[in-house]
Protein backbone atom coordinates (compact mmCIF):
# COMPACT_ATOMS: atom_id res chain seq x y z
CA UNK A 1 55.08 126.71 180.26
CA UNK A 2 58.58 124.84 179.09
CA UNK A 3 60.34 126.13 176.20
CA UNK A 4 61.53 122.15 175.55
CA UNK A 5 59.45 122.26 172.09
CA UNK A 6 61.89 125.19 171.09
CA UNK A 7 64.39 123.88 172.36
CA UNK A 8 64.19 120.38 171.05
CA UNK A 9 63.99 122.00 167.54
CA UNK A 10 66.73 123.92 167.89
CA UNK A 11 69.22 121.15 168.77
CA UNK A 12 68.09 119.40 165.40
CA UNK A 13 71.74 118.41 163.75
CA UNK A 14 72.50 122.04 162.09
CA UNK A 15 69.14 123.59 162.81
CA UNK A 16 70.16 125.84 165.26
CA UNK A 17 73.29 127.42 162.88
CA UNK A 18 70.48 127.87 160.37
CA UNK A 19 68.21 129.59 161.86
CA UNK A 20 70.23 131.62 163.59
CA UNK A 21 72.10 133.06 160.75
CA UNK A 22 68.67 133.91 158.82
CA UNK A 23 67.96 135.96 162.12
CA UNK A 24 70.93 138.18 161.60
CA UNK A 25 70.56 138.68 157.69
CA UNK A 26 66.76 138.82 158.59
CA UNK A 27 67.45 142.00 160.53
CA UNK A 28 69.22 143.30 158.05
CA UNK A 29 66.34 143.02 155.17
CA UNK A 30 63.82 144.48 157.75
CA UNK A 31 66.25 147.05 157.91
CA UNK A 32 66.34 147.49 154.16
CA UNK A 33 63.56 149.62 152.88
CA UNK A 34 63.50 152.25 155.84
CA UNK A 35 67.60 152.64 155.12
CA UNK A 36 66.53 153.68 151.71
CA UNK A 37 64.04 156.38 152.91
CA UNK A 38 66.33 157.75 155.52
CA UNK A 39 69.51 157.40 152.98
CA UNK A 40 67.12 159.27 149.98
CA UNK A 41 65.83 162.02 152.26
CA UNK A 42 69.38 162.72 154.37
CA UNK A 43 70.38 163.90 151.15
CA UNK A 44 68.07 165.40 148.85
CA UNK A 45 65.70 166.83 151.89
CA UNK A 46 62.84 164.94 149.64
CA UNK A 47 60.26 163.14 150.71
CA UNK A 48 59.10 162.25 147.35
CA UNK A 49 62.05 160.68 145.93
CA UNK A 50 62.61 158.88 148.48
CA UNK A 51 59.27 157.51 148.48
CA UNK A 52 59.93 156.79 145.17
CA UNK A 53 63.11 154.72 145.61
CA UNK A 54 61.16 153.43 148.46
CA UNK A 55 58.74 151.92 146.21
CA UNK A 56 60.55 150.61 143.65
CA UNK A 57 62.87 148.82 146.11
CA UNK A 58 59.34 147.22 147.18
CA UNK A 59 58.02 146.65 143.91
CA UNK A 60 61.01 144.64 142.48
CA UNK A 61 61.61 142.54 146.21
CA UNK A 62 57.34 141.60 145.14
CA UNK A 63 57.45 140.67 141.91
CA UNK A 64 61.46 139.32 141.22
CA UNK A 65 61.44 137.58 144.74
CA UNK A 66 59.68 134.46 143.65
CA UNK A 67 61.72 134.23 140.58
CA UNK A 68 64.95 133.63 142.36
CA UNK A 69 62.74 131.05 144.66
CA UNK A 70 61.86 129.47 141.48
CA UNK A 71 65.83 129.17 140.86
CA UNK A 72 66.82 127.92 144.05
CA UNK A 73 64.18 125.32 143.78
CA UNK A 74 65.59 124.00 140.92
CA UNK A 75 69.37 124.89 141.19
CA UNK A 76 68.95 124.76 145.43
CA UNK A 77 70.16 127.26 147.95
CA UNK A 78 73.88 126.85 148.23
CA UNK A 79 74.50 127.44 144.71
CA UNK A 80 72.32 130.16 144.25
CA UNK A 81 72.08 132.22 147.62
CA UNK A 82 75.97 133.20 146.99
CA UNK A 83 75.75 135.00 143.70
CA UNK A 84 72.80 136.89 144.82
CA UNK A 85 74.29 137.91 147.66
CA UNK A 86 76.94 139.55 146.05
CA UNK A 87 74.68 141.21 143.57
CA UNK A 88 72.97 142.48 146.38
CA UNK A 89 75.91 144.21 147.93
CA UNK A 90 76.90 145.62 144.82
CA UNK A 91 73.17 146.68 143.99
CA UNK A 92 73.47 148.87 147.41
CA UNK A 93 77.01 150.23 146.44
CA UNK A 94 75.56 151.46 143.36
CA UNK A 95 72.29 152.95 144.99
CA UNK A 96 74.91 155.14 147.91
CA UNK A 97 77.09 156.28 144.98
CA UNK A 98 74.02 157.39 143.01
CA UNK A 99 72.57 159.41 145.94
CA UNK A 100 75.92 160.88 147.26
CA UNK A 101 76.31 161.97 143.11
CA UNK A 102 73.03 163.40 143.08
CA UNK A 103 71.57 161.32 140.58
CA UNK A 104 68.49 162.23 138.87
CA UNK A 105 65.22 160.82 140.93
CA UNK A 106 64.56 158.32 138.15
CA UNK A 107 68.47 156.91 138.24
CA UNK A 108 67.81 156.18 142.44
CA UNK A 109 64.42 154.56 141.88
CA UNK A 110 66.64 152.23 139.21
CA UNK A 111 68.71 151.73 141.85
CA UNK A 112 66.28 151.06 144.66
CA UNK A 113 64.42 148.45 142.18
CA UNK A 114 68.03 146.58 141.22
CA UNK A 115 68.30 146.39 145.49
CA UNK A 116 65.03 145.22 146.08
CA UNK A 117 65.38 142.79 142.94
CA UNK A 118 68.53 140.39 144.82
CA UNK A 119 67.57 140.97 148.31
CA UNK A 120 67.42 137.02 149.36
CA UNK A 121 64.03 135.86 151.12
CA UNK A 122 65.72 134.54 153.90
CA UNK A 123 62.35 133.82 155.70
CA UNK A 124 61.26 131.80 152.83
CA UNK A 125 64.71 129.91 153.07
CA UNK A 126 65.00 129.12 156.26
CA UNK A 127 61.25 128.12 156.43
CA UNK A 128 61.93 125.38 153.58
CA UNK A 129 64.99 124.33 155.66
CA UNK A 130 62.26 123.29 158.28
CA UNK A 131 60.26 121.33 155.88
CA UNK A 132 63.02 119.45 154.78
CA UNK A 133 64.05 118.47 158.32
CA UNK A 134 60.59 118.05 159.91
CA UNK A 135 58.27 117.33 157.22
CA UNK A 136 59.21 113.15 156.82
CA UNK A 137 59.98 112.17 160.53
CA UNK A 138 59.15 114.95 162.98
CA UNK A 139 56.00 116.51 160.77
CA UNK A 140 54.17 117.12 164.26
CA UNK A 141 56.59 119.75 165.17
CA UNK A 142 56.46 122.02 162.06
CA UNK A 143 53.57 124.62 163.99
CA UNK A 144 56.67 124.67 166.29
CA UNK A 145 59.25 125.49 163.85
CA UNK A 146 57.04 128.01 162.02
CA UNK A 147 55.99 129.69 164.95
CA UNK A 148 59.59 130.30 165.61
CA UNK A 149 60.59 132.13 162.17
CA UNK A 150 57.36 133.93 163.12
CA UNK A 151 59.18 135.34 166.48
CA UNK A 152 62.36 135.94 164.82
CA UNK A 153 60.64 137.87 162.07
CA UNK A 154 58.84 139.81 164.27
CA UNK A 155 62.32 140.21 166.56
CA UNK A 156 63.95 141.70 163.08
CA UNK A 157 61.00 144.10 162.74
CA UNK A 158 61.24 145.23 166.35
CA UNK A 159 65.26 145.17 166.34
CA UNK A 160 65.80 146.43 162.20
CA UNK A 161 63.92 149.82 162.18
CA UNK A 162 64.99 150.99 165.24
CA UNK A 163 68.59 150.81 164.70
CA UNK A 164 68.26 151.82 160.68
CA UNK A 165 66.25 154.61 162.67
CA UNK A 166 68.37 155.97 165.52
CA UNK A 167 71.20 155.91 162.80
CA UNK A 168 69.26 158.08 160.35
CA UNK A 169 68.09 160.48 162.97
CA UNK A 170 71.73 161.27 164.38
CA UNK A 171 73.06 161.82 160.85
CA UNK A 172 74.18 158.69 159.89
CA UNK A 173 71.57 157.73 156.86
CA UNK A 174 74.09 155.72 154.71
CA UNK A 175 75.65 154.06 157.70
CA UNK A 176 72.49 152.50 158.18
CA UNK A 177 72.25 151.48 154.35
CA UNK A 178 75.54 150.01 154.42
CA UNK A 179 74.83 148.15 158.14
CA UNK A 180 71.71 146.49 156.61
CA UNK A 181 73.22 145.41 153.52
CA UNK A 182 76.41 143.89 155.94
CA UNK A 183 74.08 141.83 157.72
CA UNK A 184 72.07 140.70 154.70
CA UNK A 185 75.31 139.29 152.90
CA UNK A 186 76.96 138.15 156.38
CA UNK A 187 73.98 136.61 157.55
CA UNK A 188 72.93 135.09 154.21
CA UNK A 189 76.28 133.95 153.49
CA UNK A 190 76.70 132.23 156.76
CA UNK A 191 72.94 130.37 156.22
CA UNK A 192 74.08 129.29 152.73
CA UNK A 193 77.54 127.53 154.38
CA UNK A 194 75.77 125.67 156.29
CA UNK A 195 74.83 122.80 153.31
CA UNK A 196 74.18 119.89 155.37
CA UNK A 197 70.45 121.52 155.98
CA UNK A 198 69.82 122.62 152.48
CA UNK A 199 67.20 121.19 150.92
CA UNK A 200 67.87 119.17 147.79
CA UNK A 201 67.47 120.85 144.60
CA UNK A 202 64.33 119.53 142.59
CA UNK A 203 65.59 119.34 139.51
CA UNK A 204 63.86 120.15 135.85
CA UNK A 205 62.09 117.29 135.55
CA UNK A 206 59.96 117.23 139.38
CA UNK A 207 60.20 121.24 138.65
CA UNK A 208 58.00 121.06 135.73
CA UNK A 209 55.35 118.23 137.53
CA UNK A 210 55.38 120.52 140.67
CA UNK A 211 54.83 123.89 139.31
CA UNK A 212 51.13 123.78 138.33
CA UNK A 213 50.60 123.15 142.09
CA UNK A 214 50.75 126.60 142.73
CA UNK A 215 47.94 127.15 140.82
CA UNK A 216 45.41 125.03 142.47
CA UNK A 217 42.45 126.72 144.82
CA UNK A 218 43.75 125.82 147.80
CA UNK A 219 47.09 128.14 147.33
CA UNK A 220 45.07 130.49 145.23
CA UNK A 221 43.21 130.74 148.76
CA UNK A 222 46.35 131.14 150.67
CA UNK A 223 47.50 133.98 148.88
CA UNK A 224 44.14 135.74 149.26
CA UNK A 225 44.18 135.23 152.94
CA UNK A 226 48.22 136.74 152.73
CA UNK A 227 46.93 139.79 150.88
CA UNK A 228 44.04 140.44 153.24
CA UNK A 229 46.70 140.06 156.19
CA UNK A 230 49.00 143.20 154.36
CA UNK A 231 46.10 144.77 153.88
CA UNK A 232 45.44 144.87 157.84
CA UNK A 233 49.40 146.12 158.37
CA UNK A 234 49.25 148.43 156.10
CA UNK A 235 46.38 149.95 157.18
CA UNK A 236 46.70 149.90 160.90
CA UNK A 237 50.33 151.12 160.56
CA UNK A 238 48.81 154.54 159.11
CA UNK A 239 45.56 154.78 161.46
CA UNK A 240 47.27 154.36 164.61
CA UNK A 241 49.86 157.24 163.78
CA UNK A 242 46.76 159.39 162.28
CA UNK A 243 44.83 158.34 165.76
CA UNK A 244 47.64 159.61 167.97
CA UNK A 245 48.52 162.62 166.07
CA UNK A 246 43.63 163.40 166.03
CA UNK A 247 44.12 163.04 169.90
CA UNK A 248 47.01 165.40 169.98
CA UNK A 249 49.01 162.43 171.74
CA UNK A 250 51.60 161.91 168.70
CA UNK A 251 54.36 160.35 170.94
CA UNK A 252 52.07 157.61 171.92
CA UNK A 253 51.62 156.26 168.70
CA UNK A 254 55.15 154.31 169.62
CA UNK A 255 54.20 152.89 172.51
CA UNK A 256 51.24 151.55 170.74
CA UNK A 257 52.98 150.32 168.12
CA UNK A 258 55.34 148.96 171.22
CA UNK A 259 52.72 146.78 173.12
CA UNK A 260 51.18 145.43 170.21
CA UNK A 261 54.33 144.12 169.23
CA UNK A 262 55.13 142.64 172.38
CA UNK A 263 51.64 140.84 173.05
CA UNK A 264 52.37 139.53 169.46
CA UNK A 265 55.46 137.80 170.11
CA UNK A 266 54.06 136.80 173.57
CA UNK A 267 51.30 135.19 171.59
CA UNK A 268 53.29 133.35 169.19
CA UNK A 269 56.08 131.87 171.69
CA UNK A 270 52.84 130.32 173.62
CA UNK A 271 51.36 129.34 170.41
CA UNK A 272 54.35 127.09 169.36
CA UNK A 273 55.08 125.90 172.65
CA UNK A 274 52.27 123.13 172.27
CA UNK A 275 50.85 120.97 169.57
CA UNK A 276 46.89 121.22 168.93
CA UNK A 277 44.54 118.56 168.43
CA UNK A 278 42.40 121.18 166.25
CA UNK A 279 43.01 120.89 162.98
CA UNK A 280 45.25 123.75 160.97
CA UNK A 281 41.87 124.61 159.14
CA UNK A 282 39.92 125.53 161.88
CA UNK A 283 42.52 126.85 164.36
CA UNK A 284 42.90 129.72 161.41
CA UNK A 285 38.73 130.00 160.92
CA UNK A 286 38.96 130.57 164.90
CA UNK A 287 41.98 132.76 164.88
CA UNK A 288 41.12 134.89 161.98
CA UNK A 289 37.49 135.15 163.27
CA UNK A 290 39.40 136.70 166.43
CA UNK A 291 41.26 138.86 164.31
CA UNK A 292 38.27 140.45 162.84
CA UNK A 293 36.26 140.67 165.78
CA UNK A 294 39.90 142.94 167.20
CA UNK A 295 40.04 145.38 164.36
CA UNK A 296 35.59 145.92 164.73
CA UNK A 297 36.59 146.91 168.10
CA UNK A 298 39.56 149.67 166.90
CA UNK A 299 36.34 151.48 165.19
CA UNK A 300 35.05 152.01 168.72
CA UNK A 301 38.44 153.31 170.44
CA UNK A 302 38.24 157.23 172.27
CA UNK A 303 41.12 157.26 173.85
CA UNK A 304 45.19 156.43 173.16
CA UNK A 305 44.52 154.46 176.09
CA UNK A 306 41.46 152.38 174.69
CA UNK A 307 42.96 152.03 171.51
CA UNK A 308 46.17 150.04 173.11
CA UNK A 309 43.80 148.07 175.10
CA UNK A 310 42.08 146.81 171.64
CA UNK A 311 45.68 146.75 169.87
CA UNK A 312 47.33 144.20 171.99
CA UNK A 313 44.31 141.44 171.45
CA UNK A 314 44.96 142.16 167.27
CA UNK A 315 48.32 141.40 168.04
CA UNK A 316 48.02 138.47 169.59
CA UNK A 317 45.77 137.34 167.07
CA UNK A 318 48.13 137.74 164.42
CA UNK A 319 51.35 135.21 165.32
CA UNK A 320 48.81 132.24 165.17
CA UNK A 321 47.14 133.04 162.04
CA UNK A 322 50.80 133.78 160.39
CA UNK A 323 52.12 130.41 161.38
CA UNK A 324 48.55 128.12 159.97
CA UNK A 325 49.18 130.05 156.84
CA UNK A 326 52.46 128.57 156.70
CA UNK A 327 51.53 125.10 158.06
CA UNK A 328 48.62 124.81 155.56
CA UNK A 329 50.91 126.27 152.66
CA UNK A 330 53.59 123.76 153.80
CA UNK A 331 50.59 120.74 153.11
CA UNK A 332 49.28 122.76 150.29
CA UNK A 333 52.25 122.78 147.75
CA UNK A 334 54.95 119.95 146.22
CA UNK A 335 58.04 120.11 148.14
CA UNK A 336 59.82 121.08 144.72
CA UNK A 337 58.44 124.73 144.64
CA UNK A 338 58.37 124.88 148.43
CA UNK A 339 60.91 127.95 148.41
CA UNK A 340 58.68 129.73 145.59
CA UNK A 341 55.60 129.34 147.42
CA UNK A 342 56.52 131.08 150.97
CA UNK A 343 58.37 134.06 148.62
CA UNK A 344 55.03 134.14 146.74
CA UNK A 345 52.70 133.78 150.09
CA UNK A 346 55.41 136.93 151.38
CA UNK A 347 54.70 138.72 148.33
CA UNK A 348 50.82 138.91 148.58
CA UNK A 349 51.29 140.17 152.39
CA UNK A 350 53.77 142.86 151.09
CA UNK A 351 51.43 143.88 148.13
CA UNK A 352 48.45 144.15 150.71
CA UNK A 353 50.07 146.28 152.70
CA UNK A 354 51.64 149.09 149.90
CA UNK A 355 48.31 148.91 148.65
CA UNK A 356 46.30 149.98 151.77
CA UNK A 357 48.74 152.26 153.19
CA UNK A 358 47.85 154.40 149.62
CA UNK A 359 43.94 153.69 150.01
CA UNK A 360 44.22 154.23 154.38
CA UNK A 361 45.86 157.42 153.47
CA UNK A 362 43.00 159.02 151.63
CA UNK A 363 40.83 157.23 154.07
CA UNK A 364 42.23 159.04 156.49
CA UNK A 365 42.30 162.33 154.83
CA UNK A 366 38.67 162.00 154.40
CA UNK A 367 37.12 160.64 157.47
CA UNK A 368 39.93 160.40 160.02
CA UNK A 369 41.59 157.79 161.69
CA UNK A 370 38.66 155.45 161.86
CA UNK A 371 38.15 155.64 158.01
CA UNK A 372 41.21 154.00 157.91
CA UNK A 373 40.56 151.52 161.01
CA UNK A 374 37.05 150.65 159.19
CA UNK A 375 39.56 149.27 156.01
CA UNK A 376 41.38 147.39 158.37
CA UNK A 377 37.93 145.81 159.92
CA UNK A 378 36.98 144.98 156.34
CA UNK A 379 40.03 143.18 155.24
CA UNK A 380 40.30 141.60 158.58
CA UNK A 381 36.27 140.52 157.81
CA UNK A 382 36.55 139.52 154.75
CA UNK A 383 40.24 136.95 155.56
CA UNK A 384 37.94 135.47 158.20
CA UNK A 385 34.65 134.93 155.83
CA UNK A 386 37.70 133.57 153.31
CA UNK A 387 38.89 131.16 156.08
CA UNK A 388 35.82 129.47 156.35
CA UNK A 389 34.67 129.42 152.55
CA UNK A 390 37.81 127.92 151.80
CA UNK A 391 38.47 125.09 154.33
CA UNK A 392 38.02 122.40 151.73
CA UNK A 393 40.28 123.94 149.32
CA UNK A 394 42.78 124.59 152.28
CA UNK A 395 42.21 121.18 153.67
CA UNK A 396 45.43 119.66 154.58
CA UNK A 397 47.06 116.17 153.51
CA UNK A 398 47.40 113.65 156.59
CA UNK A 399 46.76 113.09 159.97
CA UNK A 400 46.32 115.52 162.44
CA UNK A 401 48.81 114.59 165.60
CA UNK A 402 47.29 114.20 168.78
CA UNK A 403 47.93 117.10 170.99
CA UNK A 404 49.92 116.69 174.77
CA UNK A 405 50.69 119.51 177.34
CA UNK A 406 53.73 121.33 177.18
């Protein structure tokens, strides 16, 4: 298949400097929270402190995230992004030179919070970038365009914990701190320069009209289907380690991790590459039905080898679902709280999946790793029986396009 639907996107006046730079800082946030662990632990030898900076860094990204988005929908991007860029870098100077000073546990988690609190959603960002320069005279190719930030988020998840990884592990914890914050504030700082992309500001007036749209069914449905989707992470991130380690096959829980990764962004580059004649609403009843039917099939893995087999089909499943959530949430909303509603939509996936690597954990400790497969199956069951309930109050405004061959 061509790659022209990429690259036609991509040579969109100032699209491709955009995205680009949201890649790089993008790296750096997926780099974030697993810096914090390594940083914590390198120094204190604690697991539990660092899982409590850990948390609060993920705690205050959920719940203060959508507040900036509600500022730089009103005040816009390039007047906003700056200042919380530096208070970023200074929140993660202040976090090193509490743990080098051996800080009590409660003074770090402050810390962690005050880092998590101005890390910029630079998904969210660059996803309202693509509204603004699709949605009025190229709306056809925004499944193109999302599927895209759904490759290069997946690229900074494949890319970011690595290298925040092979740093910690040779000794180097705060390095890795220090190199995810650079990219954050180098990368975001770079995005927000580039002004002739930003979208406009909205404004108090359109702000005020615009924010009860986020509290209409059809997002309320959106963000269930987002939290079901963490809750499938979250759990299958703890199973397949627990499966690997119950088969006495630990270092294949990588590899596994590796290959469903890989048919994931496989799947999503040949999602994007065409346009469907399907509507959004029942591409993501078909794709999260797929989804489901994937993780009933991880209850009946034996083998390391089985279990990959059934891994890489979840994966696939999961690009295509991510971008219709964003198409339908791009339809769903008023372009004046555009920004809040992806940080919101990012928030219920990240809340899913805290929340059911605590629950999988116990699951786990109680029935093994299919305890914790069999709460992945149920989330994944219940998104799909969502889906379909809620196609009217998902329905999208418009025309579908009509569909041609790549």
């Amino acid at each position: 298949m061509s790659s022209a639907p990429y690259r036609n996107l991509l040579r969109a006046p100032g699209a491709a400097a955009f995205f680009l730079t949201a890649t790089g800082g993008r790296i750096g946030i997926a780099m974030t929270g697993l810096g914090i662990i390594w940083l914590v632990h390198g120094h204190t030898g604690n697991y539990a402190s660092a899982g409590s900076v850990s948390g609060g860094f993920a705690v205050a990204e959920a719940v203060v995230g959508p507040q900036l988005a509600r500022l730089i929908d009103r005040f816009g991007q390039t007047r906003v992004l700056p200042p919380a860029l530096l208070a970023h870098a200074a929140a993660v100077t202040m976090l090193v030179a509490l743990v080098a000073g051996d800080s009590p546990s409660v003074l770090m988690t402050v810390g962690g919070a005050l880092v998590g609190a101005t890390v910029p959603q630079l998904g969210a960002l660059s996803a309202a970038r693509w509204v603004a320069l699709l949605r009025e005279e190229r709306p056809a190719e925004l499944p193109s365009a999302f599927a895209l930030e759904s490759l290069s988020n997946a690229l900074g998840y494949l890319a970011g914990p690595t290298l925040v990884s092979v740093l910690g592990a040779n000794g180097h914890p705060a390095l890795g701190t220090v190199l995810a914050a650079a990219l954050v504030v180098a990368g975001g700082g770079c995005f927000a320069a580039q002004r002739r992309t930003a979208p406009p500001p909205s404004g108090a007036a359109e702000r005020s009209r615009a924010d009860r749209s986020l509290l209409r069914p059809r997002f309320a449905v959106l963000a269930g289907l987002n939290l079901a989707i963490g809750v499938y992470f979250g759990a299958v991130q703890v199973s397949v380690t627990a499966f690997a380690v119950e088969h006495h096959a630990a270092a294949a829980a990588a590899p596994i991790f590796a290959v469903s990764s890989c048919g994931g962004l496989l799947a999503g580059w040949l999602y994007g590459l065409r346009r469907w004649r399907t509507p959004p609403r029942i591409q993501l009843a078909v794709a999260t039905a797929g989804l489901a039917l994937g993780s009933l099939l991880l209850l009946a893995a034996g083998s390391p080898l089985a279990l990959g087999s059934v891994i890489v089909l979840t994966g696939a499943a999961v690009p295509p679902v991510l971008v219709l959530l964003s198409v339908l949430a791009e339809s769903a909303v008023h372009r004046a709280v555009m920004t809040q509603a992806f940080t919101w939509l990012n928030s219920a996936s990240a809340a899913g999946s805290a929340a059911a690597a605590a629950v999988s954990g116990r699951a786990v400790d109680a029935f093994g790793a299919h305890g914790g497969f069999a709460i992945a199956a149920a989330a994944t069951t219940a998104m799909a029986a969502l889906a379909v309930a809620g196609l009217r109050a998902v329905r999208e405004r418009g025309c579908v396009p009509p569909a041609h061959g790549s």
